[in-house]
Protein backbone atom coordinates (compact mmCIF):
# COMPACT_ATOMS: atom_id res chain seq x y z
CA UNK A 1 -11.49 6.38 -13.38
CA UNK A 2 -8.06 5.39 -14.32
CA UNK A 3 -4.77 6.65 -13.09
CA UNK A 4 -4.09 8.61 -15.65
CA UNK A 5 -6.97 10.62 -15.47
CA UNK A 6 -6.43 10.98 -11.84
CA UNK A 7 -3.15 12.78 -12.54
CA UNK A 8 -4.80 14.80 -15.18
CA UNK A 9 -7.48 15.89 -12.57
CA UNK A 10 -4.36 16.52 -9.76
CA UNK A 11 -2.47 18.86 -12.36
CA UNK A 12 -5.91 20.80 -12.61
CA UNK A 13 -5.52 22.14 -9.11
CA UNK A 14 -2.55 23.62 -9.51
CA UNK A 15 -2.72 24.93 -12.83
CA UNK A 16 -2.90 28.92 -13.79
CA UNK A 17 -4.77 30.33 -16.74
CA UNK A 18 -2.48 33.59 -18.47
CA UNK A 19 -5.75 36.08 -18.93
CA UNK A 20 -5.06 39.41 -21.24
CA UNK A 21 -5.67 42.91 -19.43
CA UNK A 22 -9.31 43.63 -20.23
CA UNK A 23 -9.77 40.55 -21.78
CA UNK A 24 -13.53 40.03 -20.99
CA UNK A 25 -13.84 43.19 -23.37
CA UNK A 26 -12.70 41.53 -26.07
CA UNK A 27 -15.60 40.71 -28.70
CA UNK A 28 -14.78 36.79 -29.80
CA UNK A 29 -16.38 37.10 -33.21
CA UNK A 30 -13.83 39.90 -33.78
CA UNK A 31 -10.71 38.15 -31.99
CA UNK A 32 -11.47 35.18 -34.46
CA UNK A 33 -11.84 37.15 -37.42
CA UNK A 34 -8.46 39.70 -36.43
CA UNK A 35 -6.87 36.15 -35.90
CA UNK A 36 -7.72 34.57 -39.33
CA UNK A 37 -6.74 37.75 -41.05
CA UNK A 38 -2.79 38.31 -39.46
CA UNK A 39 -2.56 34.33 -40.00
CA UNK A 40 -3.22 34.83 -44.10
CA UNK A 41 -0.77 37.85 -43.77
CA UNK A 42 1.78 36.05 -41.88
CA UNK A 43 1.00 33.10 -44.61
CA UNK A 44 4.34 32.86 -47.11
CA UNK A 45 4.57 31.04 -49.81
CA UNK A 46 7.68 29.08 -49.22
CA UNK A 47 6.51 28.18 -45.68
CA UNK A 48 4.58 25.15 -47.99
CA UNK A 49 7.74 23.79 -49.51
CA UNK A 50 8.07 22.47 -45.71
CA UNK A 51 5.76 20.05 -45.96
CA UNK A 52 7.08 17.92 -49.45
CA UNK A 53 9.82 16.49 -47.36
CA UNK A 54 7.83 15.12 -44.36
CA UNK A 55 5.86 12.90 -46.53
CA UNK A 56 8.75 10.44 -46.84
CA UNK A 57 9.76 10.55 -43.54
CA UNK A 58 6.19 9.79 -42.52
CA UNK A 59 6.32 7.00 -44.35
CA UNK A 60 9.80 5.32 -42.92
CA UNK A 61 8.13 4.88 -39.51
CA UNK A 62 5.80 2.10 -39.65
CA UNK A 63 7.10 -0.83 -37.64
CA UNK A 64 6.66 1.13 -34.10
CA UNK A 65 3.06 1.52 -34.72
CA UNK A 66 2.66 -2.43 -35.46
CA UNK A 67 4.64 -3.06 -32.26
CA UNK A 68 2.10 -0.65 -30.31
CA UNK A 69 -0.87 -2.34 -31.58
CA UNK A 70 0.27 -5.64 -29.63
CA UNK A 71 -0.06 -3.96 -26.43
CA UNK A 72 -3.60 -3.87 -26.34
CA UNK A 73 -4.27 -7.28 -28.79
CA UNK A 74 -1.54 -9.94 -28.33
CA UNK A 75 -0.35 -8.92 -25.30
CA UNK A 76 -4.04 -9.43 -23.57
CA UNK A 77 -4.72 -12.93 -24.97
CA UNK A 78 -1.61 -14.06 -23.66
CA UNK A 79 -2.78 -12.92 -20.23
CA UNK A 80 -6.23 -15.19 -21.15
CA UNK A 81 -4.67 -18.01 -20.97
CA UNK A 82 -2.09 -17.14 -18.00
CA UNK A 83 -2.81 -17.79 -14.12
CA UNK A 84 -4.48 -15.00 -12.87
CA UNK A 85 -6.00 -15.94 -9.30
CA UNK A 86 -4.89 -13.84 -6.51
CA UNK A 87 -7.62 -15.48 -4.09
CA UNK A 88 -9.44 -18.92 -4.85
CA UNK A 89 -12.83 -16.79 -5.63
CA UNK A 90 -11.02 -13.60 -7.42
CA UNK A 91 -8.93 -13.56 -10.63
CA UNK A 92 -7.01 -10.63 -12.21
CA UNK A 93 -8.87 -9.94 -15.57
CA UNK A 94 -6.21 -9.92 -17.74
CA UNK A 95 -7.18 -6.36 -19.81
CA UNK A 96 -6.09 -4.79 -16.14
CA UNK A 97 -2.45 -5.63 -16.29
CA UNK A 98 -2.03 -2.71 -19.26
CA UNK A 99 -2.34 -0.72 -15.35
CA UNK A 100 1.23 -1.20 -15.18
CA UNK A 101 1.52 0.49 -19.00
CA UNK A 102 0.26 3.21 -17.66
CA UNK A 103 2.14 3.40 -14.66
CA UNK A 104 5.19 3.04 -16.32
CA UNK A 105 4.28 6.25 -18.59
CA UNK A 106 3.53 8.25 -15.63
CA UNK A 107 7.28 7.40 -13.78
CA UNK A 108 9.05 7.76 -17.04
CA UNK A 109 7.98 11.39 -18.10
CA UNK A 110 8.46 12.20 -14.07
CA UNK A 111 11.95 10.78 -14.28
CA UNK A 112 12.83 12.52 -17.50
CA UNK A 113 11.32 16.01 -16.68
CA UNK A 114 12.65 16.75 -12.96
CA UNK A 115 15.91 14.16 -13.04
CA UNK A 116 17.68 13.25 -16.44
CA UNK A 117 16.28 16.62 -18.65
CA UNK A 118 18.21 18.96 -15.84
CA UNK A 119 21.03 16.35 -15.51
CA UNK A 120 22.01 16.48 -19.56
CA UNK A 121 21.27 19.78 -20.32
CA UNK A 122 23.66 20.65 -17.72
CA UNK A 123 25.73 18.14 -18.81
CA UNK A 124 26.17 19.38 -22.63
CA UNK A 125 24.71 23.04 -22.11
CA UNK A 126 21.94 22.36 -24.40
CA UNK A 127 18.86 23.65 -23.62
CA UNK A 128 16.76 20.76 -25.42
CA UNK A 129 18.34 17.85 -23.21
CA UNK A 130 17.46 14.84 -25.91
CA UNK A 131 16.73 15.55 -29.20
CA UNK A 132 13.74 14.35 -31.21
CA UNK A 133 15.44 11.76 -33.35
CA UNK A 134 17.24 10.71 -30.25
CA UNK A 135 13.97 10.33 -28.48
CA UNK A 136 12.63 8.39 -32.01
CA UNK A 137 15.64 5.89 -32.04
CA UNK A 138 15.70 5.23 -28.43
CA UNK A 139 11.96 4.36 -28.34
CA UNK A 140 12.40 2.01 -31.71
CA UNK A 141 15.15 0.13 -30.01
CA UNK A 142 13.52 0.02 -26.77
CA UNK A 143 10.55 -1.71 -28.55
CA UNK A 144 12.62 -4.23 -30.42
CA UNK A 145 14.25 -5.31 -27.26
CA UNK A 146 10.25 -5.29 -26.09
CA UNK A 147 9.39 -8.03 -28.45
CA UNK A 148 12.40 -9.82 -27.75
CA UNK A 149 11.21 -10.46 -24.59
CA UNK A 150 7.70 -10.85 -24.79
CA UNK A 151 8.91 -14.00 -27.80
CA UNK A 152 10.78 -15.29 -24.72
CA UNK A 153 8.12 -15.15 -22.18
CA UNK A 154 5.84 -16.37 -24.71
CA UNK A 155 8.39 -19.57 -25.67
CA UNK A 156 8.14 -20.40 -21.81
CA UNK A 157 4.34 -20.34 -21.83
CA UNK A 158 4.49 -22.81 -24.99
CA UNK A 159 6.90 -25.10 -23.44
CA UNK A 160 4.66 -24.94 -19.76
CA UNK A 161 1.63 -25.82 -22.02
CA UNK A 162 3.33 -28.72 -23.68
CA UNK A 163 4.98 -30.13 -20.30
CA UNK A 164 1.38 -30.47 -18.75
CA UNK A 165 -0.11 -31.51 -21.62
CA UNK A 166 -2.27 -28.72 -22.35
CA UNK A 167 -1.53 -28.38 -26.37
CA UNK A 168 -4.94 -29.71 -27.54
CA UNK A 169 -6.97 -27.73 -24.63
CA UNK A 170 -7.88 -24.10 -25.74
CA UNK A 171 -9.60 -22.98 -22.67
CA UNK A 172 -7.57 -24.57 -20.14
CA UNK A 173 -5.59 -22.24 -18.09
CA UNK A 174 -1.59 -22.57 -18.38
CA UNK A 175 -0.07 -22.77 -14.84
CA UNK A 176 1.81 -19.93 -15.02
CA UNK A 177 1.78 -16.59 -13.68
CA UNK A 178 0.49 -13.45 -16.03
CA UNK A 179 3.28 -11.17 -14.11
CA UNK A 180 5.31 -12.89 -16.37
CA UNK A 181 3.95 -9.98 -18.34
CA UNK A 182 4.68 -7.12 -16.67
CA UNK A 183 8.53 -6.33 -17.95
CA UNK A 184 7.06 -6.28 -21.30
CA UNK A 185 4.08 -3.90 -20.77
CA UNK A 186 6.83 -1.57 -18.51
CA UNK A 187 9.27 -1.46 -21.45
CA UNK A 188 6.29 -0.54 -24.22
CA UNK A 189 6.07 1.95 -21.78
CA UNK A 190 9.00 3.65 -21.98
CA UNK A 191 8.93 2.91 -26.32
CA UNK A 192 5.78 5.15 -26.15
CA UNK A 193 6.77 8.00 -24.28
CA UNK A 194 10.40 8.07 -26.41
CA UNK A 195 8.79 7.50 -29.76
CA UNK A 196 5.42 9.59 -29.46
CA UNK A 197 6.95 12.15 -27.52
CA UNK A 198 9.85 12.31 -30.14
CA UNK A 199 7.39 11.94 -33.13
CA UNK A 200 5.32 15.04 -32.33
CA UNK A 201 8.18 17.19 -31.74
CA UNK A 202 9.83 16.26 -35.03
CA UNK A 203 6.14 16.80 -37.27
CA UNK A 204 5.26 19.96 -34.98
CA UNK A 205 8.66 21.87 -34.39
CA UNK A 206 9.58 22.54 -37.92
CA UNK A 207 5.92 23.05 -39.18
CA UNK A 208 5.28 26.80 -39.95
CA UNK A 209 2.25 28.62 -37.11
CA UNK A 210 0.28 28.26 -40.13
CA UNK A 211 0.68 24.61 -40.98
CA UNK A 212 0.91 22.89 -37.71
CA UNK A 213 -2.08 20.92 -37.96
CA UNK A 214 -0.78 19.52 -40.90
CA UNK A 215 2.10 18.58 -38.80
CA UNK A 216 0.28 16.97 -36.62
CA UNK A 217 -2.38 15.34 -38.97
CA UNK A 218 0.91 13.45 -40.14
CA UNK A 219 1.94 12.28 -37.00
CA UNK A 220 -1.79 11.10 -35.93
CA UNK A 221 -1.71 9.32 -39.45
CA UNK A 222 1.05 7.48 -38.07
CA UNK A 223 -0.44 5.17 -35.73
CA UNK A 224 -3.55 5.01 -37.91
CA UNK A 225 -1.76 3.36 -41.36
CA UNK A 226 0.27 1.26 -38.50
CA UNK A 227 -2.86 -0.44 -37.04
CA UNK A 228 -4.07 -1.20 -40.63
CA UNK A 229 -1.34 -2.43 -42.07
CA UNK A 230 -0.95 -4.63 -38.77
CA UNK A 231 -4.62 -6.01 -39.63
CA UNK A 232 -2.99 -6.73 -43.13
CA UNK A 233 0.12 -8.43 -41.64
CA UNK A 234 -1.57 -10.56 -39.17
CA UNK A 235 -3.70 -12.30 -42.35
CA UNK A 236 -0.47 -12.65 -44.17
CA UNK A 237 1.43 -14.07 -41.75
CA UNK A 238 -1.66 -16.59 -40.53
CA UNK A 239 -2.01 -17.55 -44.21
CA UNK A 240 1.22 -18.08 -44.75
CA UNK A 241 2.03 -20.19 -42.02
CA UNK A 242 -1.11 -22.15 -41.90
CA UNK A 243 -0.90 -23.17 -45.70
CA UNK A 244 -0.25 -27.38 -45.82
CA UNK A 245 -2.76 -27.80 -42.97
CA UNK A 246 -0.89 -26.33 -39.96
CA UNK A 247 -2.55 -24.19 -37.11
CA UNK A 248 -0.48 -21.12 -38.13
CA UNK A 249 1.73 -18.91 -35.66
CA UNK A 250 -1.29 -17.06 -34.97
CA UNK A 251 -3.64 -19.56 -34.40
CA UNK A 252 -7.12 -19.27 -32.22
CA UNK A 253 -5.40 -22.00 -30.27
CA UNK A 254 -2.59 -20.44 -28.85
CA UNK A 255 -1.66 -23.48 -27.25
CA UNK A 256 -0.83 -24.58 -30.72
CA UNK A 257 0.40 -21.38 -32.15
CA UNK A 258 3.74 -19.57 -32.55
CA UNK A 259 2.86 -15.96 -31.22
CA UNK A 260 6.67 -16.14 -29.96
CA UNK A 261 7.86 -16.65 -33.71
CA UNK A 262 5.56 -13.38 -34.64
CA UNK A 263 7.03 -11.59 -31.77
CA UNK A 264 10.64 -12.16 -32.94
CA UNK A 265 9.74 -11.32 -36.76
CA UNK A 266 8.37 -7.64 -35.39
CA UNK A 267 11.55 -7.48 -33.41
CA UNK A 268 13.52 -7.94 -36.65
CA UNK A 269 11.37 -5.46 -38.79
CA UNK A 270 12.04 -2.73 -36.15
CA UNK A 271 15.78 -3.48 -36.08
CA UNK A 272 15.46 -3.10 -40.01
CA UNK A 273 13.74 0.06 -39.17
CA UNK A 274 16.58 1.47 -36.79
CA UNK A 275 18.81 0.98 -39.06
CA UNK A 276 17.37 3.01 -41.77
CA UNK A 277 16.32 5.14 -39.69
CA UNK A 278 19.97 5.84 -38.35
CA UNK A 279 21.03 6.32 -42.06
CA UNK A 280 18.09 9.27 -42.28
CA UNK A 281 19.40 10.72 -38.77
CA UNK A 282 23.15 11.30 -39.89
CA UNK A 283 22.12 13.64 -42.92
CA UNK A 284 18.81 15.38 -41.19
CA UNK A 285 19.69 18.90 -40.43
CA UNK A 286 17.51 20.55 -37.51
CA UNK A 287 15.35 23.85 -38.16
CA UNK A 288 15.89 24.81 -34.66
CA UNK A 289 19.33 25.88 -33.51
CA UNK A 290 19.16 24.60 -29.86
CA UNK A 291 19.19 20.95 -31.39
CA UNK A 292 21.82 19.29 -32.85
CA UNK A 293 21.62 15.64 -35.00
CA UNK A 294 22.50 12.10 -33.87
């Protein structure tokens, strides 16, 4: 049982179900049906015309979602081939360092909700402290700066590998620490909880009662087109670079590869996305009053 589930479990215990006076009267056939029937008259027309202008803007995030997928892919084979021995008879597996993405999660929605929410919203008298774009942009730069520095801890793995002459050796452990790692899987961190946190807000909020799933459906989508066009990339790239005869950035020998090179080219598609996506910010006008734009 992970961590987060233990929290999950925690927050059980202390949470208090609203129940309706006379609610165990209530038949549920008839509480579905009265429900379906005030949602098709509540159902207007123009509520659809909503939904045209999301599609674009569901299709300008994309490079977030192929940063994401590295967590749990790139990120772990780098471990592989990292020192992970805490005792001469135990090593770390490397999958179990994403603990500290977790942990990271946990702190950062903690520190949000009881110290910096009440700190800005009393602040600027707003009640929504950070908007959603705000949260969007921060977590897009926040994982451009991630693969900044998980190309840089991956260039210092390459040149440890070449100074001990481990280049040709696949399987031969690099002598050098996997908490090299852990700045990188604490900053994706704090990119997921700004950009998913900020995502469903902005495809939920202005969605009509009647449409929200819709909303959301688009926001799922999201992370689902990223980790197939990330498949698609990853061949690219590996054919690309390998044409001539050469490993390839992405080679099964890492010792040989260029993840760091792959790294910095993500970094540079998100700061392509930030910046379009700061040009879409400036003329986005908010449904709800209590928010304001970038």
């Amino acid at each position: 049982m992970n961590i987060a589930q233990n929290v999950i479990m925690f927050g059980g215990v202390c949470y208090r179900y609203a129940h309706e006076k006379d609610a165990d009267k209530v038949n549920p056939l008839e509480a579905l049906t009265n429900g379906l029937v005030a949602a098709v008259k509540n159902f207007k027309v123009e509520d659809v015309n909503v939904v045209p202008p999301l599609v674009p803007r569901w299709m300008l995030w994309l490079t977030y979602p192929l940063v994401h997928s590295q967590v749990l892919t790139f990120f772990v084979k780098q471990g592989c081939t990292m020192e992970r021995s805490i005792t001469p008879d135990f090593q770390v597996p490397a999958a179990s360092i994403q603990i500290f993405l977790t942990v990271s999660i946990i702190l950062f929605v903690a520190t949000y909700d009881w110290i910096l929410a009440p700190l800005i919203r009393a602040f600027t008298g707003k009640s929504n402290a950070i908007t959603s774009l705000q949260k969007i942009g921060g977590g897009i730069f926040v994982s451009a700066i991630t693969m900044v520095l998980a190309g840089l801890v991956e260039n210092r793995r390459l040149k440890v590998a070449q100074e001990f002459g481990l280049v040709n050796d696949p399987n031969v452990t690099v002598p050098m620490v996997i908490w090299w790692l852990i700045p990188q899987y604490i900053l994706s961190g704090l990119a997921l909880v700004l950009t998913k946190v900020g995502l469903q807000e902005f495809f939920y909020d202005p969605v009509p009662n009647e449409l929200r799933n819709l909303g959301l459906s688009l926001y799922s989508s999201i992370f689902g087109k990223g980790d197939i066009f990330n498949v698609f990339l990853i061949s690219v790239i590996q054919m690309v670079t390998s044409a001539g005869g050469q490993e390839g950035w992405l080679a099964n020998n890492m010792n040989q590869g260029h993840l760091d090179y792959f790294y910095w080219f993500l970094a540079g598609l998100s700061a392509i996305e930030l910046a379009a996506f700061l040009c879409f910010a400036k003329s986005y006008e908010y449904n709800n009053q209590g928010d304001a734009p970038m």
